[in-house]
Protein backbone atom coordinates (compact mmCIF):
# COMPACT_ATOMS: atom_id res chain seq x y z
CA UNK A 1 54.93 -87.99 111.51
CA UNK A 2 54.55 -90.52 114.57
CA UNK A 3 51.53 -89.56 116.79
CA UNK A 4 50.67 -90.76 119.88
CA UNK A 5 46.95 -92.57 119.17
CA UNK A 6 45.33 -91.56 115.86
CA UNK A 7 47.11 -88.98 113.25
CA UNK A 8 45.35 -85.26 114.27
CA UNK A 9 44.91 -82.51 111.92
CA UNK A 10 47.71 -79.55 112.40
CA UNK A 11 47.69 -76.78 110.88
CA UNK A 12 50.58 -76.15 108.63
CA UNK A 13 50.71 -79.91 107.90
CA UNK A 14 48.49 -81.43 105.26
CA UNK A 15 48.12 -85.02 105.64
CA UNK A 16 48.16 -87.57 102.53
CA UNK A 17 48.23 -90.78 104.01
CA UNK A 18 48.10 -92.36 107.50
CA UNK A 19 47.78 -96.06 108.97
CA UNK A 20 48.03 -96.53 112.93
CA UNK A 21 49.57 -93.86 114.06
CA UNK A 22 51.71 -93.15 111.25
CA UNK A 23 51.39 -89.81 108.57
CA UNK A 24 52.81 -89.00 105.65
CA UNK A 25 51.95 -85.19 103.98
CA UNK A 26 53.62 -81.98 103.12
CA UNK A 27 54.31 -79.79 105.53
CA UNK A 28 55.09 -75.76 105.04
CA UNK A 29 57.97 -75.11 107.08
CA UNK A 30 56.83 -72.45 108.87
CA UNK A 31 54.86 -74.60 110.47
CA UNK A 32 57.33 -76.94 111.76
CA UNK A 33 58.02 -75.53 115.07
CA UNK A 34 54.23 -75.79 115.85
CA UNK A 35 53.90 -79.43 114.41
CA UNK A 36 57.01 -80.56 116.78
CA UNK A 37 55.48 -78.70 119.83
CA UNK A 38 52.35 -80.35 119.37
CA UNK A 39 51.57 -82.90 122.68
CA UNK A 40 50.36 -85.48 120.54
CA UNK A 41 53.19 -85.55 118.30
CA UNK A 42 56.20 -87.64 119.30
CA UNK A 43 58.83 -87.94 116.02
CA UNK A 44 58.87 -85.77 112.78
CA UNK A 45 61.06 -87.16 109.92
CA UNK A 46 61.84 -85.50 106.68
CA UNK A 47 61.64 -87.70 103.00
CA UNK A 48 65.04 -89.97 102.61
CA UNK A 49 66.56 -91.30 99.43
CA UNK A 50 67.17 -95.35 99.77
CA UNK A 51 69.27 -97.28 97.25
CA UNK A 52 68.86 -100.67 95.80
CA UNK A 53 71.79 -102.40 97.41
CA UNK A 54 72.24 -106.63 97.65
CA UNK A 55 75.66 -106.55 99.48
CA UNK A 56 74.41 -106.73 103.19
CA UNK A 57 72.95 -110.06 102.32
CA UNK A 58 76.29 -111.53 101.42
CA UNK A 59 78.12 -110.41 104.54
CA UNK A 60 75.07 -111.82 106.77
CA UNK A 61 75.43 -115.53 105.32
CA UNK A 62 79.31 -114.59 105.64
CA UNK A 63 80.32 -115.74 102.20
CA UNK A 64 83.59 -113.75 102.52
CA UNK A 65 84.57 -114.74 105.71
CA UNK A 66 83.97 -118.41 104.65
CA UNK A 67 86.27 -117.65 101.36
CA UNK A 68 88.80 -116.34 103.62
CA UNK A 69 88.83 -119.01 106.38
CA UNK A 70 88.34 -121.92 104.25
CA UNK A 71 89.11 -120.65 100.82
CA UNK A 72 85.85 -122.12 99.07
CA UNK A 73 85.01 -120.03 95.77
CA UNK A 74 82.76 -122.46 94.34
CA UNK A 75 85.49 -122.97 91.84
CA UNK A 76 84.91 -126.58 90.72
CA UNK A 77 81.01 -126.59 90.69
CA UNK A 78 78.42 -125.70 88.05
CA UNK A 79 76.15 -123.69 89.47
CA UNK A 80 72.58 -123.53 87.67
CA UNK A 81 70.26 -120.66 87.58
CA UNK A 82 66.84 -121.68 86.65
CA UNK A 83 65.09 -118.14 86.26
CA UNK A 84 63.85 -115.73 83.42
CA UNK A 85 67.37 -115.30 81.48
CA UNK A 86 70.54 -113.43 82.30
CA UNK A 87 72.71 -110.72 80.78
CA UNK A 88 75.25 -111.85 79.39
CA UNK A 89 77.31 -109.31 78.73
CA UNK A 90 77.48 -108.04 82.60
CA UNK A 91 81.07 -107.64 83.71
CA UNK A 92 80.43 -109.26 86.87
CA UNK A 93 79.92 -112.33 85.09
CA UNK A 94 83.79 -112.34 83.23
CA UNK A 95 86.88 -113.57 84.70
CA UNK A 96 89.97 -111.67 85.57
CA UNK A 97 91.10 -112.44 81.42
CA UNK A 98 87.49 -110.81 80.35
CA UNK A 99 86.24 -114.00 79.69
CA UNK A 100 82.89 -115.12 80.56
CA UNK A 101 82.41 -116.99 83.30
CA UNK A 102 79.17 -118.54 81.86
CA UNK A 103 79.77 -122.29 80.91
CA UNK A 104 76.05 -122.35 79.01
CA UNK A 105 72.78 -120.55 78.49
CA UNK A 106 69.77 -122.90 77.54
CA UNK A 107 67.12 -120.62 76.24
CA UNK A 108 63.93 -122.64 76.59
CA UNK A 109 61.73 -119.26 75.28
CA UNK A 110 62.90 -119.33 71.91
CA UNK A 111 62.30 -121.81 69.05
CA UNK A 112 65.94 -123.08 67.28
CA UNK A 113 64.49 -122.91 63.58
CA UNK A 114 64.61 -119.30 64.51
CA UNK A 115 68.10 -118.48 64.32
CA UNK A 116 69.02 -116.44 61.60
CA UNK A 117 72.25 -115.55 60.17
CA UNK A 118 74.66 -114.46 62.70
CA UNK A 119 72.49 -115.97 65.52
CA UNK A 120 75.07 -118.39 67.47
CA UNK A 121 73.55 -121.30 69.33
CA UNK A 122 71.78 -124.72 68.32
CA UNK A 123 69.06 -126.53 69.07
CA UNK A 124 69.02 -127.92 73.26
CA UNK A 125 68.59 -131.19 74.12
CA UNK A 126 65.59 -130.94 75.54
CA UNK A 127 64.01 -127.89 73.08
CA UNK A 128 65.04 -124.21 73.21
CA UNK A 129 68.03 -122.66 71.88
CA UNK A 130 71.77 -123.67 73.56
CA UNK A 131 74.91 -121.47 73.59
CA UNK A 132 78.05 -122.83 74.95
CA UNK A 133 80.95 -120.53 76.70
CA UNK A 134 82.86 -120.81 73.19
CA UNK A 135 80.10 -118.53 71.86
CA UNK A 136 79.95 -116.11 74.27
CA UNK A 137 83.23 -115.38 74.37
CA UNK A 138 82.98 -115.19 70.40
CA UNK A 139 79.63 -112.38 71.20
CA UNK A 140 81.53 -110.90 73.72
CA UNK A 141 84.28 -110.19 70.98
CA UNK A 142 81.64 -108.72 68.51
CA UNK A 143 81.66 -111.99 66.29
CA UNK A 144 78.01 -113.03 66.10
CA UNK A 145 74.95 -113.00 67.96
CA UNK A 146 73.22 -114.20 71.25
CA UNK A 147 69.51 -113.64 71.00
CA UNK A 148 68.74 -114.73 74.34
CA UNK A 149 67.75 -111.53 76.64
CA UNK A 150 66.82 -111.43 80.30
CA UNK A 151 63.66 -108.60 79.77
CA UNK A 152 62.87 -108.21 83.51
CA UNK A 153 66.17 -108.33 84.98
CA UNK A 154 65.24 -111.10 87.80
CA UNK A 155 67.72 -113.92 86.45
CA UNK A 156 70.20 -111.38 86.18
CA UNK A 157 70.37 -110.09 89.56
CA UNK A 158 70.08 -113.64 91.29
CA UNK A 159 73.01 -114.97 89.15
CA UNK A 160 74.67 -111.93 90.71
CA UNK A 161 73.75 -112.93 94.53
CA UNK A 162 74.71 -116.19 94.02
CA UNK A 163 78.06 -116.03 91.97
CA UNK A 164 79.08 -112.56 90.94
CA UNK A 165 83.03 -111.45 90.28
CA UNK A 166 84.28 -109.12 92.41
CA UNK A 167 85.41 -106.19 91.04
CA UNK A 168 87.32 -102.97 91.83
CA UNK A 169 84.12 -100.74 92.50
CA UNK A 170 82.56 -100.34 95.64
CA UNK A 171 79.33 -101.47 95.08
CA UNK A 172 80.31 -104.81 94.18
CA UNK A 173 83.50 -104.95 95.81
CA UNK A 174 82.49 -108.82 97.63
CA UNK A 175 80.90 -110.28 94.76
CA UNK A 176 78.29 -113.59 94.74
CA UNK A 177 78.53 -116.00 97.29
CA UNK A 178 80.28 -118.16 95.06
CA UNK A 179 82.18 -116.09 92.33
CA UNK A 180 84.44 -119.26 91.18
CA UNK A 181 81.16 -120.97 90.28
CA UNK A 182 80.99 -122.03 86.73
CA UNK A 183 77.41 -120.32 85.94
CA UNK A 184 74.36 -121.95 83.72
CA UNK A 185 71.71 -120.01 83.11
CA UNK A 186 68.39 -121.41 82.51
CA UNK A 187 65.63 -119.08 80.78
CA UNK A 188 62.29 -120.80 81.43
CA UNK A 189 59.59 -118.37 80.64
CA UNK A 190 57.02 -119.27 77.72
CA UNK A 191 57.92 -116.20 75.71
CA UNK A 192 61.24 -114.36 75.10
CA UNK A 193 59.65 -111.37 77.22
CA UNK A 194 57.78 -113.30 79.82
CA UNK A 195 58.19 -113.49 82.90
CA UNK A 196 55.66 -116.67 83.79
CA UNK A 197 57.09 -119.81 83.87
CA UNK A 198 56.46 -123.13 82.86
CA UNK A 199 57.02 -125.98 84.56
CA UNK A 200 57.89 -128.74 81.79
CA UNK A 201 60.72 -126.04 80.97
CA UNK A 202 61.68 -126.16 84.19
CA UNK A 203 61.57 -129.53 84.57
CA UNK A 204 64.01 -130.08 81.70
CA UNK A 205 65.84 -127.00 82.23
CA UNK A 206 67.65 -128.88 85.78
CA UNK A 207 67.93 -132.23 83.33
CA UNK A 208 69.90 -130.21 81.14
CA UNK A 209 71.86 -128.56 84.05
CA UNK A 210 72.05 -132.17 85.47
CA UNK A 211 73.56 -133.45 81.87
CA UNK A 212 76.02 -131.06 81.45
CA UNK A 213 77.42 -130.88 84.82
CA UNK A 214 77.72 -135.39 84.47
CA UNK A 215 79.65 -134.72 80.93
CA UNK A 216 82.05 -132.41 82.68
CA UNK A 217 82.53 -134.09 85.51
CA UNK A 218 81.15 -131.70 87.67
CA UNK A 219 79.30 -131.68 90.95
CA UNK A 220 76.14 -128.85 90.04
CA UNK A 221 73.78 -127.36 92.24
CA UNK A 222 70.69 -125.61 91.16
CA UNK A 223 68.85 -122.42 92.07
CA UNK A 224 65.24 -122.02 91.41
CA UNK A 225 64.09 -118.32 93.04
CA UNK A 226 60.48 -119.19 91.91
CA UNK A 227 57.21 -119.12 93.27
CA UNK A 228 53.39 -120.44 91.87
């Protein structure tokens, strides 16, 4: 309920919270018509249901309209998220043939003497635990294991604003910015569930992301969504 000056009891309407001239309560219906006639009272709105939704930010920087015009994918360019892990397995992150689109994952959270048998991967270059696109494509087909997890999601969903596939659905019907991006994900927290970061791992995280895009031949660009 929007008052005019500060939030007045009515009857009819019991009030929970209020800041300004702002209230939020329950209000018996049969109370409504006096609540609306009230002279202090100028706008009445009922609860709404919201939805978590990330496509309005791609149309804004006008990715597709760029992909149309100019017909740049970010095909060609390694594109490294430095963040708390991603999921794998996502469908947003596979090409039209179901393959992934993932060129590495460089777990910096878990220790290499670790892996057990069926664990795929091998120790990075600069600590952590490295799996290449040949053995995700080898999970993704049920033939060993990826231990690396994204626990909290946040890796995940910026991999997906930066470079996600489109795909026949509506909700992600535009995809990433850049879905042609070849995609490195970079898992930097301390601990496998973690979300703190450290900043050595971060540090050598890029190096590594640096590295393998020189090796490929690649030009690479780096996202770091972080904060201290």
């Amino acid at each position: 309920v929007l008052f005019d000056g500060e939030p007045a009891p009515v009857p009819g309407f019991r009030m929970i919270t209020s800041n300004g001239n702002i209230a939020t309560g329950v209000l018996d219906l049969q109370a409504l018509p006096t609540l609306a006639s009230s002279a202090n009272v100028r706008y009445i709105s009922g609860e709404r249901v919201l939805y978590t939704t990330d496509d309005p930010g791609v149309v804004s920087v006008r990715a597709p309209r760029t992909r149309t015009r100019l017909g740049v994918t970010g095909k060609g360019v390694m594109l490294g998220i430095v963040d708390i892990g991603i999921d794998w397995t996502h469908p947003d992150f596979l090409d039209s043939e179901g393959k992934t689109r993932i060129a590495a994952i460089l777990d910096m959270s878990d220790d290499p003497d670790s892996l057990g048998p069926g664990d795929l991967g091998e120790a990075g270059p600069y600590g952590g635990i490295a799996v290449y696109r040949e053995d995700i494509n080898e999970a993704l087909n049920g033939n060993g294991n990826i231990r690396q997890k994204d626990y909290v999601g946040h890796g995940t969903h910026v991999a997906g604003t930066a470079a996600a596939s489109p795909s026949g659905d509506t909700l992600n019907s535009l995809g990433g910015v850049a879905p042609g991006a070849s995609i490195v994900a970079i898992k930097v927290s301390r601990t496998p569930r973690d979300s703190s970061l450290n900043d050595l791992n971060i540090f050598w995280g890029v190096a590594f992301l640096d590295s393998l895009a020189w090796f490929n031949g690649m030009p690479a660009v780096a996202n770091l969504s972080l904060g201290s």
